[in-house]
C-alpha atoms as a PDB file:
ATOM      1  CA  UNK A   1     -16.014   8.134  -1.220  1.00  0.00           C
ATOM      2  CA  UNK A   2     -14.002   6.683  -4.546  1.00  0.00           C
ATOM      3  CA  UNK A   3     -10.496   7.363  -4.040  1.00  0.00           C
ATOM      4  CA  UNK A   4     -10.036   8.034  -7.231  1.00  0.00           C
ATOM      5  CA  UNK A   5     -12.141  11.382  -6.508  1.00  0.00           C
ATOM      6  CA  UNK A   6     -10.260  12.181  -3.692  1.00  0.00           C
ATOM      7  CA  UNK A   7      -6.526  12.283  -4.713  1.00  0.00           C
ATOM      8  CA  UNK A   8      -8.075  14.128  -7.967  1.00  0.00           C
ATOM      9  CA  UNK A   9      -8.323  16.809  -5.585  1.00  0.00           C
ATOM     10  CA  UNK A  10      -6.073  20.117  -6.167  1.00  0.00           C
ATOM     11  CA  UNK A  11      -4.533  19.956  -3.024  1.00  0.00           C
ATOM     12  CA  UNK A  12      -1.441  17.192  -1.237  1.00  0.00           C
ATOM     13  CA  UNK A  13      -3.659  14.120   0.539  1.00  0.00           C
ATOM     14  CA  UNK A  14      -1.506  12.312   3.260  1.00  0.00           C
ATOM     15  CA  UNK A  15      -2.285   8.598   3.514  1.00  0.00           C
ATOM     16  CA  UNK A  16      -1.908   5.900   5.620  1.00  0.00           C
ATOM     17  CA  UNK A  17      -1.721   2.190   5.930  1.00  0.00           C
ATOM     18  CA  UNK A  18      -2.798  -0.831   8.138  1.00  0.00           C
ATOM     19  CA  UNK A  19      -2.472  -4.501   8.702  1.00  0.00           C
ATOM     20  CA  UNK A  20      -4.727  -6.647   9.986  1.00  0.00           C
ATOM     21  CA  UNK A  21      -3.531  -8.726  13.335  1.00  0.00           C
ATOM     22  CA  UNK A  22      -2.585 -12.823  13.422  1.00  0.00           C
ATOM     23  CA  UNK A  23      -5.242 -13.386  15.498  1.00  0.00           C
ATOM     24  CA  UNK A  24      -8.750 -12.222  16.260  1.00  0.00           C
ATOM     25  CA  UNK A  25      -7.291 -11.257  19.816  1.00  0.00           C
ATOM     26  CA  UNK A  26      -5.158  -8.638  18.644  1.00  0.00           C
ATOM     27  CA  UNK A  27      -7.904  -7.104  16.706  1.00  0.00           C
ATOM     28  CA  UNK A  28      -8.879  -4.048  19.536  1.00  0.00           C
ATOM     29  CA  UNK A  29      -5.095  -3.313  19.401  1.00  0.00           C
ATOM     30  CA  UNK A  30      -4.962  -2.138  15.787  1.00  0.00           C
ATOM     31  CA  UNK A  31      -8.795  -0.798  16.259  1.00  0.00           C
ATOM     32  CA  UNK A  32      -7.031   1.474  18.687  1.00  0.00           C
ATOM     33  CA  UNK A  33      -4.305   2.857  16.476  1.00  0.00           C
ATOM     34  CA  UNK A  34      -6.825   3.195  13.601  1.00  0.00           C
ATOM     35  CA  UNK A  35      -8.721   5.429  15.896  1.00  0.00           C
ATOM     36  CA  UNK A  36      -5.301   7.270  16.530  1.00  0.00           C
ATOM     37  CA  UNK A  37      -4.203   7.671  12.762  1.00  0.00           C
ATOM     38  CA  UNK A  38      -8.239   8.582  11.923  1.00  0.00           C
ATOM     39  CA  UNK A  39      -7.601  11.914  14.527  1.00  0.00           C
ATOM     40  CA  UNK A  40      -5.088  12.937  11.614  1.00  0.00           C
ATOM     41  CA  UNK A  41      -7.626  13.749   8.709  1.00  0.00           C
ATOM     42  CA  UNK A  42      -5.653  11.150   6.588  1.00  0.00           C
ATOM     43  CA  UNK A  43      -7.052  11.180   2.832  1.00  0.00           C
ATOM     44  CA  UNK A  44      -8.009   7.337   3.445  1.00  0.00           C
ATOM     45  CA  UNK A  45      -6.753   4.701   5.296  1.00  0.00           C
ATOM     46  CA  UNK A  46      -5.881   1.190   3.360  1.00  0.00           C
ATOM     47  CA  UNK A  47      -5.914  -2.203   5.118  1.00  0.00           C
ATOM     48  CA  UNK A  48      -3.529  -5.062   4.208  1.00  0.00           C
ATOM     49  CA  UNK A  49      -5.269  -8.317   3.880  1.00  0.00           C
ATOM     50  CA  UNK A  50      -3.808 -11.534   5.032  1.00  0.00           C
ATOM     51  CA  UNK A  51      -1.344 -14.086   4.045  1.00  0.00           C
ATOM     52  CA  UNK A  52      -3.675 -16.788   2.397  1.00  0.00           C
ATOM     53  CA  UNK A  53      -7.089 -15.297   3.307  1.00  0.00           C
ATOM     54  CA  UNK A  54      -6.037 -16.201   7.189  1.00  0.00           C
ATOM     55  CA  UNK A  55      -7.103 -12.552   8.219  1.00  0.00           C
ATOM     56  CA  UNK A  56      -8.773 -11.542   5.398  1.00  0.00           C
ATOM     57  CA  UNK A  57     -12.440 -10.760   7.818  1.00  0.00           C
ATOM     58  CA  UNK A  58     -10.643  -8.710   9.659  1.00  0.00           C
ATOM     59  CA  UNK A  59      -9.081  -6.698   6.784  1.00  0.00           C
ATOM     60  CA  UNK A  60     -13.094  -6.706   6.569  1.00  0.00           C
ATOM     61  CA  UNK A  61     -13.830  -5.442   9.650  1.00  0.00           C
ATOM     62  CA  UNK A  62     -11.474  -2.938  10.177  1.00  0.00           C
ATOM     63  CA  UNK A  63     -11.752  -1.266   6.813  1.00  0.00           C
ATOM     64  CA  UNK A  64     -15.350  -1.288   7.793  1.00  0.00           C
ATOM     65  CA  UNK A  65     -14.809   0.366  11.066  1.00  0.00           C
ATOM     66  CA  UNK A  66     -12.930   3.079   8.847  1.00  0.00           C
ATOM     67  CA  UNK A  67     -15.754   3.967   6.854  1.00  0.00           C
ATOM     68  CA  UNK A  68     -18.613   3.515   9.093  1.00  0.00           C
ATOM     69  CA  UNK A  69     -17.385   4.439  12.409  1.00  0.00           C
ATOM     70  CA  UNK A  70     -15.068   7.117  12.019  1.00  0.00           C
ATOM     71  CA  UNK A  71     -15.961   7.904   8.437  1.00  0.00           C
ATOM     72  CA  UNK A  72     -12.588   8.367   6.694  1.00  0.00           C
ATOM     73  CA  UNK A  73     -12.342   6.817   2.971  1.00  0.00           C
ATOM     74  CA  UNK A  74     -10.943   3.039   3.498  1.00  0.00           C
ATOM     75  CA  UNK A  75      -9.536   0.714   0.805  1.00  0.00           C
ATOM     76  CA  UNK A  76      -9.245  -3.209   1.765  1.00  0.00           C
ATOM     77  CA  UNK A  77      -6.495  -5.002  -0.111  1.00  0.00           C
ATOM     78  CA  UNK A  78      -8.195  -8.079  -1.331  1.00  0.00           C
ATOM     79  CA  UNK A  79      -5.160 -10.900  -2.769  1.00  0.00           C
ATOM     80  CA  UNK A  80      -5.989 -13.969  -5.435  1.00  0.00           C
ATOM     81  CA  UNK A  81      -2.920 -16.140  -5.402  1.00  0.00           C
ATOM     82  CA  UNK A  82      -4.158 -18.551  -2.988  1.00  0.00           C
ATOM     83  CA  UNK A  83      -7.792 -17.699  -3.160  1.00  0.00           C
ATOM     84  CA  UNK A  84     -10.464 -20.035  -5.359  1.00  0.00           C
ATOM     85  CA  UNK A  85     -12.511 -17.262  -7.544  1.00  0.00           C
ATOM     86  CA  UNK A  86     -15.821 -18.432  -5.232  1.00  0.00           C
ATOM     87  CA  UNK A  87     -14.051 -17.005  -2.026  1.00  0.00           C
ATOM     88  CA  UNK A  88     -13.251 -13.752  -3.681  1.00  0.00           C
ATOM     89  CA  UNK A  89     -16.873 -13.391  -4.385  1.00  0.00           C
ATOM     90  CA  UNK A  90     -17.586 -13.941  -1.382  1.00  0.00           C
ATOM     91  CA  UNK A  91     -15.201 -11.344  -0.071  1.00  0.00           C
ATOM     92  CA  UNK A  92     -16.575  -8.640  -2.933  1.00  0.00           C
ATOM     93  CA  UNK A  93     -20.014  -9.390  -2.007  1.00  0.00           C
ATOM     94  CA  UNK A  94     -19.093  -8.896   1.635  1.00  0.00           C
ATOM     95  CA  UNK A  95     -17.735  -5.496   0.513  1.00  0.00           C
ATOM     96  CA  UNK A  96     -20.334  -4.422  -0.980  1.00  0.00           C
ATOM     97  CA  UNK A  97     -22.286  -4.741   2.289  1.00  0.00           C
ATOM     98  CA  UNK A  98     -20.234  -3.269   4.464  1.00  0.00           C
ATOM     99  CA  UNK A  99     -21.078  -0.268   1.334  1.00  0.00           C
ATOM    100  CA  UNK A 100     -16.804  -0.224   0.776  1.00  0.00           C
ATOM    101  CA  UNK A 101     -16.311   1.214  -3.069  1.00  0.00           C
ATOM    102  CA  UNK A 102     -12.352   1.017  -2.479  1.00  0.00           C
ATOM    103  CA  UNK A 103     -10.076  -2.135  -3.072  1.00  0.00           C
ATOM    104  CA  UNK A 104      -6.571  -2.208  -3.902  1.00  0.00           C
ATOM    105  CA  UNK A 105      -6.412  -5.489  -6.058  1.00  0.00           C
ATOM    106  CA  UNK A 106      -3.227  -7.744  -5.852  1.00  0.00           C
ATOM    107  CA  UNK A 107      -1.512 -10.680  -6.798  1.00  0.00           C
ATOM    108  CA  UNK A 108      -0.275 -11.526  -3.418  1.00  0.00           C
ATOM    109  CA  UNK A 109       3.064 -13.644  -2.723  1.00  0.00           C
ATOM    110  CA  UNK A 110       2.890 -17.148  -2.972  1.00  0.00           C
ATOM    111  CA  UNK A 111       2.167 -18.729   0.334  1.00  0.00           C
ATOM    112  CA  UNK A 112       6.132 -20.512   1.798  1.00  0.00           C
ATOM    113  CA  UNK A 113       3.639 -23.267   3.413  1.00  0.00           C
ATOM    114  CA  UNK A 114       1.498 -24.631   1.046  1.00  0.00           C
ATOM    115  CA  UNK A 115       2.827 -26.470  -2.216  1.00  0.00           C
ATOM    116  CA  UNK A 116       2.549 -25.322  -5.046  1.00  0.00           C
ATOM    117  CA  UNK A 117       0.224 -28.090  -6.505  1.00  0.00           C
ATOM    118  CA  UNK A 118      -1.875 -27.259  -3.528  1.00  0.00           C
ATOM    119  CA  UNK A 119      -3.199 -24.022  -4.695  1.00  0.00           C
ATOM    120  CA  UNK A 120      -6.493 -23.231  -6.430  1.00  0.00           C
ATOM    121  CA  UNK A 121      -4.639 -22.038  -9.369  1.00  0.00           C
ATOM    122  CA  UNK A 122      -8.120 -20.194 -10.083  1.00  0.00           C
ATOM    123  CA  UNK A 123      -5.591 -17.324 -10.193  1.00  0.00           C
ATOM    124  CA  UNK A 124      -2.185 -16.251 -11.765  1.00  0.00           C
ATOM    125  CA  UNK A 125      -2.319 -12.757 -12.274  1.00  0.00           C
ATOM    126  CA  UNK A 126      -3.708  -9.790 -10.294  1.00  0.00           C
ATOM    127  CA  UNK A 127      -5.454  -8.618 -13.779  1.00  0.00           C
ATOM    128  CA  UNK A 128      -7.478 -11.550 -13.643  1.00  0.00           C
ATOM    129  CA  UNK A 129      -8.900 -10.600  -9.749  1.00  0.00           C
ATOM    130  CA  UNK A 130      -9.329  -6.803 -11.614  1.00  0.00           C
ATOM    131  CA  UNK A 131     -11.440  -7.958 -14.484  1.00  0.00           C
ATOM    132  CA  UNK A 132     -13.509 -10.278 -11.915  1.00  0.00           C
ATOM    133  CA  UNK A 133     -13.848  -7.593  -9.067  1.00  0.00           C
ATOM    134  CA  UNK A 134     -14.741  -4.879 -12.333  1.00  0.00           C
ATOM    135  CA  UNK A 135     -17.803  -7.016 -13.516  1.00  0.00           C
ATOM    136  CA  UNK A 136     -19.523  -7.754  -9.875  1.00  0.00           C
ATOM    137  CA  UNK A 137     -19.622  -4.228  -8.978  1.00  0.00           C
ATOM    138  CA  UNK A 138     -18.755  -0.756  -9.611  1.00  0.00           C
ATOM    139  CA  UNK A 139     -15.109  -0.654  -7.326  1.00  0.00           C
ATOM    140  CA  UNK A 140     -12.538   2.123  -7.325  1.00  0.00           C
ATOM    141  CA  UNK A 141      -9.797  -0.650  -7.881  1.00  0.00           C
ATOM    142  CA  UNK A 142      -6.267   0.314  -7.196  1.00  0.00           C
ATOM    143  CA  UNK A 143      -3.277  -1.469  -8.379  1.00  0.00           C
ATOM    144  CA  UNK A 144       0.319  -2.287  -7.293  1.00  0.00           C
ATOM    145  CA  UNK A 145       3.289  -1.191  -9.137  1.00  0.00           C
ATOM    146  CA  UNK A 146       7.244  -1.160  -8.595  1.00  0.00           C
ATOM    147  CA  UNK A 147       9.506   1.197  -9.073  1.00  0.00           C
ATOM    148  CA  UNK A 148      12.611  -0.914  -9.413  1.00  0.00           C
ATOM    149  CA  UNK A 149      10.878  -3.268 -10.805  1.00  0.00           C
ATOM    150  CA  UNK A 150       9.056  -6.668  -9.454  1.00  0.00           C
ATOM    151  CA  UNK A 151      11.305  -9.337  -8.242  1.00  0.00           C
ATOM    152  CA  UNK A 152      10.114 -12.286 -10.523  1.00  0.00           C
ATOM    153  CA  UNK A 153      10.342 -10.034 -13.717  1.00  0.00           C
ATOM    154  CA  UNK A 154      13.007 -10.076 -15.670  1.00  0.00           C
ATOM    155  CA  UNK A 155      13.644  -6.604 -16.798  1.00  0.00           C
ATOM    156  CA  UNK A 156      12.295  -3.545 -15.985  1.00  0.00           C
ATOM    157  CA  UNK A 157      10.537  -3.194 -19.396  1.00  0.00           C
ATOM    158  CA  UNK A 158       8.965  -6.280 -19.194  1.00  0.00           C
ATOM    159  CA  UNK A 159       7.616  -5.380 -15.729  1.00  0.00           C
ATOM    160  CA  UNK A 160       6.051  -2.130 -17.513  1.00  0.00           C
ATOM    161  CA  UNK A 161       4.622  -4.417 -19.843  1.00  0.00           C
ATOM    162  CA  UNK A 162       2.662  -5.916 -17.381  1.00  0.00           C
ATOM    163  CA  UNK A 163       1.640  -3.218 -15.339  1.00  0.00           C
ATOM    164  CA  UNK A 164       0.582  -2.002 -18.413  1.00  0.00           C
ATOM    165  CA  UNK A 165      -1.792  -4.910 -19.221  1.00  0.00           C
ATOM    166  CA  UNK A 166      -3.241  -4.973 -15.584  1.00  0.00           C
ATOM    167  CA  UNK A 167      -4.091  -1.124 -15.922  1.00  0.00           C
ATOM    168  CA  UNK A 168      -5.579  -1.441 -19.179  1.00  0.00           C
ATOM    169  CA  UNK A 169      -8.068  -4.144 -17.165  1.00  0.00           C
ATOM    170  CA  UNK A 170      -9.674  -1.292 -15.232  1.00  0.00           C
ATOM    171  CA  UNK A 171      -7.263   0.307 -13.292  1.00  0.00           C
ATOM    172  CA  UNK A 172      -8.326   3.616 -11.389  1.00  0.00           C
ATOM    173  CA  UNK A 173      -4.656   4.195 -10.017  1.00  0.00           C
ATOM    174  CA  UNK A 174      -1.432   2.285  -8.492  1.00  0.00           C
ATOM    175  CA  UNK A 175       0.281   2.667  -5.250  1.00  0.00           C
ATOM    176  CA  UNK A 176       3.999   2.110  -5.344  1.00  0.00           C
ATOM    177  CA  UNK A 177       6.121  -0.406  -3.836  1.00  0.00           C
ATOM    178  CA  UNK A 178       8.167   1.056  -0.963  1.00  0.00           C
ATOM    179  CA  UNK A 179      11.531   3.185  -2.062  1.00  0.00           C
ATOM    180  CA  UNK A 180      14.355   5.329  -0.543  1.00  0.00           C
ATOM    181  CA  UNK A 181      15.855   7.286  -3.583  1.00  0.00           C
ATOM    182  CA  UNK A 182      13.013   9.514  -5.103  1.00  0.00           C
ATOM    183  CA  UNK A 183      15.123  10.014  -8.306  1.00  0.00           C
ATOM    184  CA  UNK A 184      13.993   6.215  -8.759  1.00  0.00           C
ATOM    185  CA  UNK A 185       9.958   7.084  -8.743  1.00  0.00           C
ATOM    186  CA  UNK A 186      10.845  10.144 -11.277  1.00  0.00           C
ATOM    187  CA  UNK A 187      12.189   7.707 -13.250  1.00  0.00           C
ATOM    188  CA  UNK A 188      10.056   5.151 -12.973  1.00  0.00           C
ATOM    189  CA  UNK A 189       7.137   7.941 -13.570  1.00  0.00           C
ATOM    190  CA  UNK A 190       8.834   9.025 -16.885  1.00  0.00           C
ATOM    191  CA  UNK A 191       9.464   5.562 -18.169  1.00  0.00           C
ATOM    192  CA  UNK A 192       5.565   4.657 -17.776  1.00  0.00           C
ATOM    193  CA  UNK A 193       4.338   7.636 -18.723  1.00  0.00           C
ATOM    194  CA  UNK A 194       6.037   6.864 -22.059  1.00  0.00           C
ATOM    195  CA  UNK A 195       4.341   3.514 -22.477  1.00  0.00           C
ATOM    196  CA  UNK A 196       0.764   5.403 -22.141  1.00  0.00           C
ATOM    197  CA  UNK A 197       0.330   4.263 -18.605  1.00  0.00           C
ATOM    198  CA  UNK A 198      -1.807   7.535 -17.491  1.00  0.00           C
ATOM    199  CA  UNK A 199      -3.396   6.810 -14.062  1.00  0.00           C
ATOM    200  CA  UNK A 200      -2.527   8.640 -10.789  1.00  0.00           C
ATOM    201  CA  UNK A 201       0.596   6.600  -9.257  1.00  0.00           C
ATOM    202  CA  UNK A 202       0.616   7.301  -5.349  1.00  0.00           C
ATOM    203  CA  UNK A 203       4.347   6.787  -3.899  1.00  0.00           C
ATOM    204  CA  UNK A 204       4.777   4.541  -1.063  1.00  0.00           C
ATOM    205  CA  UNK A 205       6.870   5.723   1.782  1.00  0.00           C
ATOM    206  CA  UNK A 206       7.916   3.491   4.637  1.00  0.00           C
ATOM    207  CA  UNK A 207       9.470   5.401   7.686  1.00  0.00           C
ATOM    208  CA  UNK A 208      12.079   3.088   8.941  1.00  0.00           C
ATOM    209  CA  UNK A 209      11.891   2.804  12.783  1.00  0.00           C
ATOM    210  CA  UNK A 210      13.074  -1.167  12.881  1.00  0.00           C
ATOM    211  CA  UNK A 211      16.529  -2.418  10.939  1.00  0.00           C
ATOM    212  CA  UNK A 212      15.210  -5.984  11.227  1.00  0.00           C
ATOM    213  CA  UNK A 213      12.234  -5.312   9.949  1.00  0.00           C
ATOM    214  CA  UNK A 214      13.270  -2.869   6.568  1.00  0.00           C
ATOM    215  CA  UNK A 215      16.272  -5.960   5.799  1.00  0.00           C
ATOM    216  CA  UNK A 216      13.671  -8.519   5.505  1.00  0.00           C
ATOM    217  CA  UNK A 217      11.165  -6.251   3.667  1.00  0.00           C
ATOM    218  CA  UNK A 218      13.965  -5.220   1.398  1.00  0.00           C
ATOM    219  CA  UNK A 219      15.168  -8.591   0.187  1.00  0.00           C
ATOM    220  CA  UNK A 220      11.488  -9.867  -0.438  1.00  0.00           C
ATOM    221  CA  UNK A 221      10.808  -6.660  -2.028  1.00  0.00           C
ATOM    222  CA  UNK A 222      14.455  -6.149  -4.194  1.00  0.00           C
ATOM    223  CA  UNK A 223      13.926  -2.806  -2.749  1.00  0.00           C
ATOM    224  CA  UNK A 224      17.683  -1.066  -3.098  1.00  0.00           C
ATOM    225  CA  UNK A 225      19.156   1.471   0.183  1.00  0.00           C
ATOM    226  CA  UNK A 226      21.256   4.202  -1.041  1.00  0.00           C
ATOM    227  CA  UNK A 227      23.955   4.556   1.070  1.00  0.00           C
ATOM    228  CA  UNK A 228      22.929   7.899   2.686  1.00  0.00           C
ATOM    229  CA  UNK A 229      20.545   5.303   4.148  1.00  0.00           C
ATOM    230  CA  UNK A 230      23.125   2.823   5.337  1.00  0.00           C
ATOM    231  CA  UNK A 231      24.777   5.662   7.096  1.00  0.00           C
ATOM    232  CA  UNK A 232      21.719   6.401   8.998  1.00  0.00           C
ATOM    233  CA  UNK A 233      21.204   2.372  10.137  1.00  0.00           C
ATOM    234  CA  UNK A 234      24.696   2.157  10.770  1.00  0.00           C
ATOM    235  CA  UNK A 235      24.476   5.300  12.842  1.00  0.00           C
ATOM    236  CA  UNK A 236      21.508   4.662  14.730  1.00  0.00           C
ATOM    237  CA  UNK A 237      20.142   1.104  14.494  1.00  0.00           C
ATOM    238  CA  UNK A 238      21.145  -0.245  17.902  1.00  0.00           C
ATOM    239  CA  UNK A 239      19.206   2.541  19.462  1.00  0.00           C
ATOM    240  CA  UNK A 240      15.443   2.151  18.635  1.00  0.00           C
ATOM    241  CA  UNK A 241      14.298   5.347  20.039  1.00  0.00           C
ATOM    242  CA  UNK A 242      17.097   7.242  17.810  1.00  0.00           C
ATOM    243  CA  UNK A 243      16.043   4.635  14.846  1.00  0.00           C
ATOM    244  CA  UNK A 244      12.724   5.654  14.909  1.00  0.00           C
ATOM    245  CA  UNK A 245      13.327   9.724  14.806  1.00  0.00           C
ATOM    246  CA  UNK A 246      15.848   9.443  11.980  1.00  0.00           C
ATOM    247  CA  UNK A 247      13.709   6.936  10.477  1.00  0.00           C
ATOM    248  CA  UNK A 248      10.729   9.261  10.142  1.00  0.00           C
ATOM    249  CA  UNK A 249      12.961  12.324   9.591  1.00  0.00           C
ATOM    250  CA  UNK A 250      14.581  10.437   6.245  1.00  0.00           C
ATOM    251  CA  UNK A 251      10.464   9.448   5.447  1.00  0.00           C
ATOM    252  CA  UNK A 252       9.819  13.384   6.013  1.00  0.00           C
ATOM    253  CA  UNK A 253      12.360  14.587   3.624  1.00  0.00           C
ATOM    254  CA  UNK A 254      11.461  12.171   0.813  1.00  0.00           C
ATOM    255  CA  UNK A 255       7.679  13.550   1.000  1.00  0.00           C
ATOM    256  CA  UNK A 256       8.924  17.209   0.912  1.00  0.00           C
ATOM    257  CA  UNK A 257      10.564  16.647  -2.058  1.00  0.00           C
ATOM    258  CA  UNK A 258       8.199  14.534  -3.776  1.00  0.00           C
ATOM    259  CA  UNK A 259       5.423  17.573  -2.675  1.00  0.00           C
ATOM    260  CA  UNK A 260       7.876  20.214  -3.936  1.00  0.00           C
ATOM    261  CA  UNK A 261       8.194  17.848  -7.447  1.00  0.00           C
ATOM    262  CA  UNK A 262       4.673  18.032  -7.824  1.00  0.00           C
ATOM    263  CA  UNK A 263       3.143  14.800  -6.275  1.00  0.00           C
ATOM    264  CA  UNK A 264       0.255  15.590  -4.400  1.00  0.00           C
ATOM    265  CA  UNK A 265      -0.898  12.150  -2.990  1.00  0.00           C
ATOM    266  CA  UNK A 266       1.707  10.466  -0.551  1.00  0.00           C
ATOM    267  CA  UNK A 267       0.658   6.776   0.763  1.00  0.00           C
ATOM    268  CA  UNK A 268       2.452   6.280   4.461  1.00  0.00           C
ATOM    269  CA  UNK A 269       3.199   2.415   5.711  1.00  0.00           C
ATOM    270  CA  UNK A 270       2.753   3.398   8.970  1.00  0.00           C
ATOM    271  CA  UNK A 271       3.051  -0.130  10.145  1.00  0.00           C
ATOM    272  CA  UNK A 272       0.047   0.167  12.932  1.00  0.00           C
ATOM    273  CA  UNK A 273       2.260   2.857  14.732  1.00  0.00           C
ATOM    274  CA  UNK A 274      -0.314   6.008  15.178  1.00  0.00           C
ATOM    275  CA  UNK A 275       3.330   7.561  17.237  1.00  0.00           C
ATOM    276  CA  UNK A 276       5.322   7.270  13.570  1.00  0.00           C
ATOM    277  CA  UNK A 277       2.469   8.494  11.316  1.00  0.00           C
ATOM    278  CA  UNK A 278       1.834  11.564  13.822  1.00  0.00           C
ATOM    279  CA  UNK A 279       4.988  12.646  13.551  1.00  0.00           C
ATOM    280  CA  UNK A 280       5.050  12.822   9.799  1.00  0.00           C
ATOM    281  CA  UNK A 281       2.096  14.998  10.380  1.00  0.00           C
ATOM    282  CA  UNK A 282       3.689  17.234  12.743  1.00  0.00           C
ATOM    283  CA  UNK A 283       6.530  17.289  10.670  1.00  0.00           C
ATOM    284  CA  UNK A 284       4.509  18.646   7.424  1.00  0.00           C
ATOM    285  CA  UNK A 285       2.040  20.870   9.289  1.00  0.00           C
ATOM    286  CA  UNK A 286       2.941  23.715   7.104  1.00  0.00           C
ATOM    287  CA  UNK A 287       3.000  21.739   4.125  1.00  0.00           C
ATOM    288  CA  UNK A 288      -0.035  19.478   4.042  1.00  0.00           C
ATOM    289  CA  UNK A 289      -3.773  21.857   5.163  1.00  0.00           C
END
């Protein structure tokens, strides 16, 4: 099924997302929590794809095992930075096999081990992977987008300007970056909205159940913690187990609002924990049928 038709829907879709493992040996591990997060009736499950390519079959496999085998809706994230325009071919044409309509299309970071002058440079932008995956096959394509703006822009508008241009390349609808003040997204929403960007823009929300983890994710990302956040890490951050339930109580409450605001289609980083995006469910049983 096209995601596109799905979140359409006049009802609120839960989501969730995936990574890949390192290694091929880790690979029954996150098999196993797919299998857990698929006993939710998530709208779709989405599967990261690896730094450089290195796990990029296995974002293969397992979005495959989504579809196929448990038969939820599955989007693979397929990157370009450090990809030559032959292996991304290769990947679509791989998709297309495996009979997966979804991929969420994306610049990807530059790789910290490989120089610069070392990369295909086949690819700069994720609008030129959109136009290439748009003409070998007919792809619900998804998009990234960022809420407080991408670090390596240098104003919000000309971020806007941007996503703009990468929608207008065949854009069915964006996923945001992860946030932790929803008065950001409406913003955000209002500001592209203006600009005639039109397409359905799923938020991203990351339950926080590791401090180590959100601080380096956050300074990649520029994402900003309001300090009702703080209180909670400095409150509860040396105790994982108390971490991880006001971590996915702070999650709960920004979906609640952003379903009472209107926004039907929430996108979970559930960080292969099938424990964290359970509880979400519980925690919206009422909410989300």
């Amino acid at each position: 099924m096209r995601i596109i038709d799905r979140i359409k829907e006049d009802k609120v879709h839960v989501s969730f997302e995936v990574f890949p493992p390192k290694t091929d040996a880790g690979i029954q591990s996150v098999i196993r929590a797919v299998d857990e997060i698929a006993t939710l009736s998530p709208s779709f499950i989405s599967v990261t794809y690896g730094a450089g390519g290195g796990t990029s079959k296995n974002t293969l496999k397992i979005a495959s095992h989504i579809k196929n085998e448990l038969h939820v809706p599955s989007i693979a994230h397929l990157t370009c930075m450090s990809s030559t325009k032959e292996e991304v071919r290769n990947v679509v044409e791989q998709l297309k096999i495996e009979g997966i309509q979804n991929v969420l299309a994306l610049r990807g970071d530059r790789p910290k081990d490989i120089a610069p002058e070392d990369l295909p440079n086949e690819y700069h932008y994720a609008c030129e992977l959109i136009r290439d995956i748009k003409e070998q096959g007919d792809f619900c394509i998804g998009a990234a987008c960022y809420p407080e703006g991408h670090v390596e822009a240098e104003c919000k508008k000309e971020d806007i300007f941007y996503l703009k241009e990468k929608v207008d390349c065949g854009v069915d609808f964006l996923t945001t970056q992860m946030f932790f003040d929803n008065s950001i997204l409406y913003n955000f929403l209002y500001r592209i909205r203006e600009k005639g960007i039109t397409v359905p823009v799923l938020p991203g929300i990351m339950p926080v159940t590791n401090v180590k983890q959100v601080a380096r994710s956050c300074a990649l990302s520029g994402t900003v913690l309001p300090a009702r956040f703080h209180a909670i890490v400095d409150k509860f951050g040396d105790n994982p187990a108390a971490m991880q339930q006001a971590g996915i109580a702070y999650a709960t409450d920004q979906i609640i609002d952003l379903i009472a605001n209107g926004i039907n289609n929430i996108h979970v980083y559930s960080m292969n924990k099938p424990e964290v995006a359970a509880a979400i469910m519980r925690n919206l049983s009422e909410i989300v049928k």
